[in-house]
Structures are given as C-alpha cells and as structure tokens.
Protein backbone atom coordinates (compact mmCIF):
# COMPACT_ATOMS: atom_id res chain seq x y z
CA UNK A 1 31.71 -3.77 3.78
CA UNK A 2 31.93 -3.59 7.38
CA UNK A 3 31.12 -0.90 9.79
CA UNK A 4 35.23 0.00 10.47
CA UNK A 5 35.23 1.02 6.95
CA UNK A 6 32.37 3.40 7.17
CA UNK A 7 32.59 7.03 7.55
CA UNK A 8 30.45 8.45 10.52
CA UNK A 9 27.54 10.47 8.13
CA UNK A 10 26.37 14.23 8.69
CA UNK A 11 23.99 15.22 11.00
CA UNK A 12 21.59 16.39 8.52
CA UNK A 13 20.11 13.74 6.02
CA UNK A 14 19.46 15.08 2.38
CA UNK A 15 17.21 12.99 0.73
CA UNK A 16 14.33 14.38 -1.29
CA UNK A 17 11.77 13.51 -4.37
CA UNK A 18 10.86 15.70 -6.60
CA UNK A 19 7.95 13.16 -7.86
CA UNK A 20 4.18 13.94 -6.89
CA UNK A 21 1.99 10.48 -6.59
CA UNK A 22 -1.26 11.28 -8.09
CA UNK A 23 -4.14 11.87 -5.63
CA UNK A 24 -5.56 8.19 -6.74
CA UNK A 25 -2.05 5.79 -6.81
CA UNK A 26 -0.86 4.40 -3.54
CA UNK A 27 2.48 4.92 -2.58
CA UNK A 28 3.98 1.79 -1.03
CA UNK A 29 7.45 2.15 -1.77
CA UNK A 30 8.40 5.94 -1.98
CA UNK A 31 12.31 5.55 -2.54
CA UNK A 32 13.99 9.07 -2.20
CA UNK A 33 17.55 9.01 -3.04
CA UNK A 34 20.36 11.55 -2.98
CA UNK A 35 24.01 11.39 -2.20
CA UNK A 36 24.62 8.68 -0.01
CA UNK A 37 21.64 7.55 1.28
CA UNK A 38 18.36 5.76 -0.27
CA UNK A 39 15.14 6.71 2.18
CA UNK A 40 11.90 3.70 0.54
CA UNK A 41 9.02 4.67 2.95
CA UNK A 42 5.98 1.70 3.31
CA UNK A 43 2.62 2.18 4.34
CA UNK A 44 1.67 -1.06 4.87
CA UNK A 45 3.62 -4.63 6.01
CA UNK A 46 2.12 -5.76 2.91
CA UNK A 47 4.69 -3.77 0.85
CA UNK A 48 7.81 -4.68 2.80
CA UNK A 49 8.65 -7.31 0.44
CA UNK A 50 12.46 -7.22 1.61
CA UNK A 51 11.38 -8.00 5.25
CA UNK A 52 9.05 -10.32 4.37
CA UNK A 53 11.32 -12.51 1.99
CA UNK A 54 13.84 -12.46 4.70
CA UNK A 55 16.63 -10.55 2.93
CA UNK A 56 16.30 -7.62 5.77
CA UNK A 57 15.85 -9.31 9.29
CA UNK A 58 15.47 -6.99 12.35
CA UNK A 59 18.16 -7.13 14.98
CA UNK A 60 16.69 -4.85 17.38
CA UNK A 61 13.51 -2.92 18.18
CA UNK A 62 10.59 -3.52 15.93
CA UNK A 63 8.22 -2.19 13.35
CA UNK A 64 5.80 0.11 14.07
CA UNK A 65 2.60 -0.98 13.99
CA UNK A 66 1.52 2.46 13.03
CA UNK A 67 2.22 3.62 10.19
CA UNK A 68 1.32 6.71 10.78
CA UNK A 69 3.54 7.69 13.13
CA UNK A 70 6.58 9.43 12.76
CA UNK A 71 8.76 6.25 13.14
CA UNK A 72 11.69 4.44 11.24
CA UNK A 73 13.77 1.61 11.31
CA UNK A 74 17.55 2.07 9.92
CA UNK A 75 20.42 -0.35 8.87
CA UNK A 76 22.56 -1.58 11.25
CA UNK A 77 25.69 0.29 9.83
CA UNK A 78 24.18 3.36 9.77
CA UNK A 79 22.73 3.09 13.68
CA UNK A 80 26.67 1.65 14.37
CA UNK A 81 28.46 4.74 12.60
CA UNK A 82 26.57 7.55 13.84
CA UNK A 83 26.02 5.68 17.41
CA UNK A 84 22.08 5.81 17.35
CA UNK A 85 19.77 3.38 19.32
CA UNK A 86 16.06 2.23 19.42
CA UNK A 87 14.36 5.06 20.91
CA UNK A 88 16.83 8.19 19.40
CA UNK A 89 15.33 10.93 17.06
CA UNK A 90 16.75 11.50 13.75
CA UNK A 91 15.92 14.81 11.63
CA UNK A 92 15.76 14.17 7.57
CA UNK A 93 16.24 18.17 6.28
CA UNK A 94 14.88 18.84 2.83
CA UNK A 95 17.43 19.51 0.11
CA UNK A 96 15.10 22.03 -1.20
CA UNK A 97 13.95 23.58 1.71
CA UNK A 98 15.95 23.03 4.89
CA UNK A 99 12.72 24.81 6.66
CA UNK A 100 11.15 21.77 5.84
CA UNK A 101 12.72 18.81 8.31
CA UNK A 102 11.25 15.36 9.47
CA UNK A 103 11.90 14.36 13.00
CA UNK A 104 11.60 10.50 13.46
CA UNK A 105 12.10 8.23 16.22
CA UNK A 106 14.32 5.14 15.58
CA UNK A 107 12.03 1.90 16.62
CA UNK A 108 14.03 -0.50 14.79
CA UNK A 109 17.45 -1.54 13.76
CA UNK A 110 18.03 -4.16 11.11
C-alpha cells in the first residue's frame, strides 16, 4: 500500500484502553487500538524491539531520549497523508472522554 491510496485521517485520533496495568507490572508496550489506528507506547529503547531488529528504521527526526516527555514518532504514511512534519503537535482525544486529550509533538518519522 502506498501513500496515493490512503485516505487523509480525521483530525481527532480515537484510540483508547480500557486495561489498567497493575501498580507493580511495567508497561513497555501499551498497544491501544481502535478503528484505524494501533497507538504501542515504550518506556524504554530496551522495549522497541521493532526498531531495534531493524523492521522500523527512522527516516526523519529521532527518538526522544526522554521518555517522559510528551513526544512521538509516527509512520511515514500517516505524517505523508495528513501533511505533518518533525516538530508538529498532534492531539490523541479519548473515545471515552473527549475532555480527556493528549497533545504530542512529532520528533520522529519512520
């Protein structure tokens, strides 16, 4: 699939898990899916096994070095699509509360 083939998504990304980690398991790779999107959040390099293996190569920006930051990296279809660049803000909305929204700046494109 190619990026010509792509419709250009809505501005409002609806991707939310129900699931509660308990206070004692680490999260590495939190995958919250609904509709068209998957969202896996990492909390350490360690756990991104998919960048590491080289399946998922960066072709711009870089990962944060912070992980606690409010920062993301996105596919290259989805940056192409909806025309966003290193450096943009995206918001993520929650499906269950669209008070609740997640403001993140793009550092990466792979």
């Amino acid at each position: 699939m190619n990026s010509d083939s792509l419709e250009k998504a809505s501005s409002e990304f609806t991707s939310v898990n129900d699931r509660k980690k308990p206070e004692n398991e680490e999260n590495e790779d939190a995958t919250l899916q609904r509709g068209d999107f998957t969202i896996k959040a990492y909390n350490s390099y360690d756990s991104m096994s998919e960048f590491i293996s080289g399946e998922n190569k960066m072709v711009e920006g870089e990962v944060s070095e912070d992980f606690s930051l409010d920062n993301c990296i996105i596919h290259e279809e989805l940056a192409t699509v909806n025309d966003i660049e290193v450096g943009d803000k995206i918001t993520l909305v929650d499906s269950n509360d669209d008070t609740n929204t997640y403001e993140l700046t793009v550092t990466g494109i792979y």
